[in-house]
Protein backbone atom coordinates (compact mmCIF):
# COMPACT_ATOMS: atom_id res chain seq x y z
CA UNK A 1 -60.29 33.55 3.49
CA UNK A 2 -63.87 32.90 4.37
CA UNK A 3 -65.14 33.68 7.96
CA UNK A 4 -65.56 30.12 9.19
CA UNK A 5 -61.82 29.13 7.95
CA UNK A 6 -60.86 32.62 9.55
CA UNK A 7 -61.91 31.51 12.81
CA UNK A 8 -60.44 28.17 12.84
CA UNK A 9 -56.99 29.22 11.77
CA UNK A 10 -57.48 31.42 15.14
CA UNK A 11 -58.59 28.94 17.43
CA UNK A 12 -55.36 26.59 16.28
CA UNK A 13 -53.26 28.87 16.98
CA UNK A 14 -54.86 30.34 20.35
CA UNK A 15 -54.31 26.57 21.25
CA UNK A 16 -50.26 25.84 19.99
CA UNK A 17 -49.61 29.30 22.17
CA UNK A 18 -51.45 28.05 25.06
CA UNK A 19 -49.35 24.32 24.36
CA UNK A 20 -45.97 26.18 23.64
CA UNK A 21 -46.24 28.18 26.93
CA UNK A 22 -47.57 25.37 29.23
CA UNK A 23 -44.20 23.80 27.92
CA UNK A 24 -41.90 27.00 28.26
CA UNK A 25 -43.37 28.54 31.82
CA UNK A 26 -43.77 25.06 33.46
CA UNK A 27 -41.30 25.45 36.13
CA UNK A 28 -43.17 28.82 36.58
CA UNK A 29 -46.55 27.09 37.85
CA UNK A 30 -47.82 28.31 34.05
CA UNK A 31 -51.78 28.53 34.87
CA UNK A 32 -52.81 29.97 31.54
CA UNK A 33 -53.28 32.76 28.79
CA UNK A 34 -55.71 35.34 27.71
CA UNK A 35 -54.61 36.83 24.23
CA UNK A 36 -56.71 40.00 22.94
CA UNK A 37 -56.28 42.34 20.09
CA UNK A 38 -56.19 45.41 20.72
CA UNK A 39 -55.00 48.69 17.67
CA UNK A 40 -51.38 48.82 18.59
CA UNK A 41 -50.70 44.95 18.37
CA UNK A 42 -51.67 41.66 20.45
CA UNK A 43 -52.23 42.09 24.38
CA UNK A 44 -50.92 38.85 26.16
CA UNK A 45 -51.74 37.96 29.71
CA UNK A 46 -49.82 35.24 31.17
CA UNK A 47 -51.18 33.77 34.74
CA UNK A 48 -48.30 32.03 36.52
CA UNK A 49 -47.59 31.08 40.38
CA UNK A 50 -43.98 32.38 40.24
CA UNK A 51 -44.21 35.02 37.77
CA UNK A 52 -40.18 36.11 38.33
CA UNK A 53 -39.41 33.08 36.51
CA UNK A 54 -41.58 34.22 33.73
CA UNK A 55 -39.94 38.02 33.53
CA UNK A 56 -36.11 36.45 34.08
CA UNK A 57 -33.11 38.79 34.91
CA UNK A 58 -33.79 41.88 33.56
CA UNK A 59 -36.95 41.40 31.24
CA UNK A 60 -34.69 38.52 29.73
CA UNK A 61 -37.01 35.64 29.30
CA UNK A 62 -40.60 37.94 28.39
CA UNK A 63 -38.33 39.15 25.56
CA UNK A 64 -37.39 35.75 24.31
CA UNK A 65 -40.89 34.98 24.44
CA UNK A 66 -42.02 38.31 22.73
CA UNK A 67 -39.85 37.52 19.67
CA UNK A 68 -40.87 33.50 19.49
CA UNK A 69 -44.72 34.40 19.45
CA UNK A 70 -43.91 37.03 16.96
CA UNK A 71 -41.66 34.94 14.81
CA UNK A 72 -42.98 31.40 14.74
CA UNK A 73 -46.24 32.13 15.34
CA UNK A 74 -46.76 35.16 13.77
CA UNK A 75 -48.48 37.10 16.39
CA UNK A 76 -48.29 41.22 15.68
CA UNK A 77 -46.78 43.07 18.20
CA UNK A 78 -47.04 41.09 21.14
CA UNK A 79 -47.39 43.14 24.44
CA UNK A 80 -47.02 40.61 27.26
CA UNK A 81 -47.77 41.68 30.69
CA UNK A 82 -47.88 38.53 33.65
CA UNK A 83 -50.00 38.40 36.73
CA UNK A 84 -49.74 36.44 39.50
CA UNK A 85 -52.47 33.30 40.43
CA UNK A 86 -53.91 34.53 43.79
CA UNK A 87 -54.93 30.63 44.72
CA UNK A 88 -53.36 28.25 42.71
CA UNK A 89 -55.98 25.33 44.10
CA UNK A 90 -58.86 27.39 41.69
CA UNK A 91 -56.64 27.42 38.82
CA UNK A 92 -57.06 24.02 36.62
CA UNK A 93 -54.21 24.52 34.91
CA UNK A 94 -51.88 24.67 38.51
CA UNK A 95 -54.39 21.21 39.89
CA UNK A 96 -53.77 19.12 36.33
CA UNK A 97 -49.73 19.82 36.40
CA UNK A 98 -49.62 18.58 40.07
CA UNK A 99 -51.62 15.68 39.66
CA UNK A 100 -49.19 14.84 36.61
CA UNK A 101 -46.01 15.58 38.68
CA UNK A 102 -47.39 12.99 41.05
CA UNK A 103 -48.16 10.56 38.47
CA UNK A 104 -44.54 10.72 37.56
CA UNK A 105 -42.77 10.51 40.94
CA UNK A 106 -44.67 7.35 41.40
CA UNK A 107 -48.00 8.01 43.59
CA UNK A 108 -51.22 6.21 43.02
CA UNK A 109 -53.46 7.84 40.78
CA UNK A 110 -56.41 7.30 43.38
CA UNK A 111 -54.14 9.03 46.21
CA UNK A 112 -53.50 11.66 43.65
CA UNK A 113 -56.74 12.41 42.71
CA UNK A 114 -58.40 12.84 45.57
CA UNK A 115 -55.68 14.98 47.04
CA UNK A 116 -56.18 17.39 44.65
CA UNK A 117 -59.74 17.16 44.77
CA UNK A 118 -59.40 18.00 48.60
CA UNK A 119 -57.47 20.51 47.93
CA UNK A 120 -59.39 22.38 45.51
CA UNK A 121 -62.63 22.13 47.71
CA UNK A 122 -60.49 23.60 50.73
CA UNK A 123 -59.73 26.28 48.43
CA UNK A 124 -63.58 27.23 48.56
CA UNK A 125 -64.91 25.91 45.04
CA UNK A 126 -68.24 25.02 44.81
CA UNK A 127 -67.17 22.00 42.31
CA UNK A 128 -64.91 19.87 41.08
CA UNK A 129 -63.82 17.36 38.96
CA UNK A 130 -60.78 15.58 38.28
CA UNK A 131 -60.83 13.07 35.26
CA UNK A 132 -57.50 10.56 35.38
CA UNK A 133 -57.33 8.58 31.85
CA UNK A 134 -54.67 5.82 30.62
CA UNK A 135 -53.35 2.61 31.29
CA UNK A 136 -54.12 2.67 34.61
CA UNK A 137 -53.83 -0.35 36.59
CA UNK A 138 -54.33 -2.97 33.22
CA UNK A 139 -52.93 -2.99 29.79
CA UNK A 140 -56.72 -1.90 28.55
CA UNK A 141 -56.98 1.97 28.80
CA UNK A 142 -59.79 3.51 30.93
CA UNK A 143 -60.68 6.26 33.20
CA UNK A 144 -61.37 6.69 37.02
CA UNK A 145 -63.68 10.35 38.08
CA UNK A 146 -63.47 11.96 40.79
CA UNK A 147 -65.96 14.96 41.72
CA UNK A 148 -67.34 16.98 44.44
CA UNK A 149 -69.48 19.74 45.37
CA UNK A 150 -71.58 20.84 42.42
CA UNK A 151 -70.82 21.21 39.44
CA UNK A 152 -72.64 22.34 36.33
CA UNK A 153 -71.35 21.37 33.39
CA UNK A 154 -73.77 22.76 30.39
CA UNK A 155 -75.62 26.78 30.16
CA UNK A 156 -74.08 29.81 30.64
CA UNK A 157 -72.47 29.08 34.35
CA UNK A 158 -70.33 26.41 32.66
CA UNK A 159 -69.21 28.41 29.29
CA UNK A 160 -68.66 31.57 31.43
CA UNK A 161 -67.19 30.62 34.91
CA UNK A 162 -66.02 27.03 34.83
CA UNK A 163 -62.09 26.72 34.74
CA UNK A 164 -61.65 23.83 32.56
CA UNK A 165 -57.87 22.12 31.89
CA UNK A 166 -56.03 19.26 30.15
CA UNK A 167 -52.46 17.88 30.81
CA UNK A 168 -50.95 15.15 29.62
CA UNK A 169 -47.96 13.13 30.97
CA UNK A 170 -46.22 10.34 29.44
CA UNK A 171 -45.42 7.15 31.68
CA UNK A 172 -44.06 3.89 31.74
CA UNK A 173 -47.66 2.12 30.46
CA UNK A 174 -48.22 4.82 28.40
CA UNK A 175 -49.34 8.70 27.78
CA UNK A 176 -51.87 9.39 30.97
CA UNK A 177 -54.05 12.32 30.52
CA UNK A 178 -55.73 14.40 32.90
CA UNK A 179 -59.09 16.65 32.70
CA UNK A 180 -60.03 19.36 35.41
CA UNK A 181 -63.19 21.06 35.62
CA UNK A 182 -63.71 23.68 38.75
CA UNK A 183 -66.02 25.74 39.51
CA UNK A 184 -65.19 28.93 41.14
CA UNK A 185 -66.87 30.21 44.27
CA UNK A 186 -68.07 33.36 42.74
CA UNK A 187 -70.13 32.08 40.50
CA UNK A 188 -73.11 33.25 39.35
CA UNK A 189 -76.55 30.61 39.02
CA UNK A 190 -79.75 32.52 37.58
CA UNK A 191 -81.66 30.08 39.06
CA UNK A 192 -80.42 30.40 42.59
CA UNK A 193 -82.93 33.31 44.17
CA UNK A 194 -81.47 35.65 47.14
CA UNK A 195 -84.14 36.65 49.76
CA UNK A 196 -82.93 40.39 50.73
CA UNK A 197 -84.03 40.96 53.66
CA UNK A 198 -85.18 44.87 54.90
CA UNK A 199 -86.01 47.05 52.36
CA UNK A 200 -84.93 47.75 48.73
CA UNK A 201 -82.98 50.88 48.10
CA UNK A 202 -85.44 52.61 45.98
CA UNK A 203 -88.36 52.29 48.55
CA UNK A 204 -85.04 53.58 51.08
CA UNK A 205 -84.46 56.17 49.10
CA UNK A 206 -88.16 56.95 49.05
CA UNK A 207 -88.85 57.08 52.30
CA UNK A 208 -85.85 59.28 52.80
CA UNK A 209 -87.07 61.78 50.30
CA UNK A 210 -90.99 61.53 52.30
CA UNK A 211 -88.83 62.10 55.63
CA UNK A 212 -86.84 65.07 54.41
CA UNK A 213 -90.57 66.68 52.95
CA UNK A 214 -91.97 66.15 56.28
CA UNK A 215 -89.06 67.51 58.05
CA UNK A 216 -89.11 70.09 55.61
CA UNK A 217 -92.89 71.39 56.39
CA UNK A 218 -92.86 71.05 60.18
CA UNK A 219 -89.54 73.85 59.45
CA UNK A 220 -91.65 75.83 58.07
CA UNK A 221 -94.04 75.71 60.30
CA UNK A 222 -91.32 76.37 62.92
CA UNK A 223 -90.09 79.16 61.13
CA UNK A 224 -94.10 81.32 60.42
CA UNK A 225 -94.51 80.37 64.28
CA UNK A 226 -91.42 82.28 64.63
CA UNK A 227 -92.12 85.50 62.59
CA UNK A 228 -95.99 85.58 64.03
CA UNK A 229 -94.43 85.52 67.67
CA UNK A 230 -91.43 87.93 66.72
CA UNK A 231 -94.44 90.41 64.99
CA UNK A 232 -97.08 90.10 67.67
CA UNK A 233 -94.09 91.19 70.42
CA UNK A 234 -93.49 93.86 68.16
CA UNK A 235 -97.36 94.99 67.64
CA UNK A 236 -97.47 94.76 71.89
CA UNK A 237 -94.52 96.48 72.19
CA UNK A 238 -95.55 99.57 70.06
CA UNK A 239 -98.75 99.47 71.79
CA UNK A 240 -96.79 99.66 75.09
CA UNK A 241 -95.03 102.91 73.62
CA UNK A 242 -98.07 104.41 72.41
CA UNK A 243 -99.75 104.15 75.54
CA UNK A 244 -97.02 106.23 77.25
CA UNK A 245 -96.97 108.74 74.72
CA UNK A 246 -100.78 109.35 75.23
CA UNK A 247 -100.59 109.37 78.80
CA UNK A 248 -97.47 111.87 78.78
C-alpha cells in the first residue's frame, strides 16, 4: 500500500468511528474523539457531557465499545479512557446535536439558530457560526448563516483552534444538515500584538543581579570599615598598655 492510499484508508476510518460513536454515545452529549497510536495499541479519548453513560454499570458499555472498534473496525488494542466537556456551549459537536434536537421537536430553525449562537457567545467564544441547510421553508433546498464575533476561517488559527462540527437530522421535508464553526476564547492570533507593560524579565533579572553586586560591595566596604576600626582600637589599646608599663 502506497503512502497516499495509506493515509486515506486512515482518514475513512477516523471518520466511520467518529459517525459510529456520535450514533452510540448520543444520549451521552457525545462531543467527540481523539484516537492516537501509541506501542501498546490505539489510545481513544472520548469527550462526552455525561460521561457515566459512556462507562455504564460496571465498565459495561466502554467494554462493548472496546470489542466493536476492535472487531468491526479493526482498531488494535483499543485503550479508551473518557473525559468530561467542561462547557458544552464551546464544544461544536454538543451546539450541532441541540440545534438538531430542536429541529425535530418542531422549533423554527431561525429561533434555533440564534439560540445557540447566543449561547455559545455567552459561553465566552470569540466566534461563531452556525450554518442551517435543507428544505427549509420551500420545496427548493437552501441555507440560512448565522455568525458572530470573529471568526477566522483560513491560516493556522483556523486549522489549529477552530472547533468545527456537522450533524445531520432527517425531517419531514427532508434530511436538514447543520455546520458549526467556533472559535475558542484561548486562541492564539500572531497578528494580534500585546503591549507588556513594566519591564521584561531579563532586564528584571538584570537589574536584580546589578542590585545584589552593589549590595554586595557596599558589604564589603562595611565589613574592611569594620576590621580597620576593630584593629586601630586594638593598636590604641596596646599603646594604652605600653604606656603604663613604661611609666611603672
Amino acid at each position: 500500500m502506497s503512502v497516499v492510499k495509506h493515509f486515506i484508508t486512515e482518514s475513512i476510518k477516523r471518520t466511520e468511528i467518529d459517525e459510529f460513536l456520535q450514533k452510540k454515545l448520543e444520549r451521552a452529549g457525545y462531543g467527540g474523539v481523539i484516537i492516537s497510536k501509541t506501542p501498546l495499541g490505539t489510545h481513544i479519548v472520548i469527550y462526552a457531557m455525561r460521561p457515566g453513560l459512556v462507562i455504564g454499570r460496571g465498565g459495561e458499555t466502554i467494554r462493548e465499545l472496546a470489542s466493536v472498534l476492535e472487531e468491526k473496525f479493526k482498531v488494535p488494542n483499543p485503550q479508551i479512557s473518557v473525559s468530561e466537556i467542561e462547557i458544552p456551549e464551546l464544544n461544536a459537536y454538543v451546539v450541532g446535536s441541540r440545534v438538531a434536537s430542536a429541529l425535530q421537536r418542531g422549533v423554527h430553525f431561525r429561533r434555533a439558530g440564534f439560540w445557540s449562537l447566543n449561547q455559545v457567545m455567552e459561553a465566552g467564544a470569540l466566534g461563531a457560526e452556525i450554518v442551517i441547510s435543507g428544505k427549509l421553508r420551500t420545496e427548493r433546498a437552501r441555507y440560512e448563516k448565522f455568525k458572530a464575533g470573529y471568526l477566522v476561517k483560513c491560516g493556522e488559527p483556523s486549522l489549529r483552534y477552530m472547533q468545527k462540527a456537522v450533524v445531520h437530522v432527517q425531517l419531514k421535508p427532508g434530511m436538514f444538515g447543520i455546520r458549526v464553526r467556533i472559535m475558542p476564547p484561548d486562541t492564539v492570533f500572531p497578528d494580534k500584538i500585546q503591549i507588556v507593560e513594566g519591564t521584561p524579565p531579563e532586564e528584571k533579572k538584570a537589574e536584580h543581579e546589578a542590585e545584589r553586586k552593589e549590595l554586595t560591595a557596599e558589604e564589603q566596604q562595611n565589613e574592611e570599615q569594620v576590621v580597620e576600626e576593630e584593629s586601630a582600637e586594638e593598636k590604641t589599646i596596646e599603646e594604652k598598655n605600653g604606656e603604663k608599663e613604661t611609666s611603672s
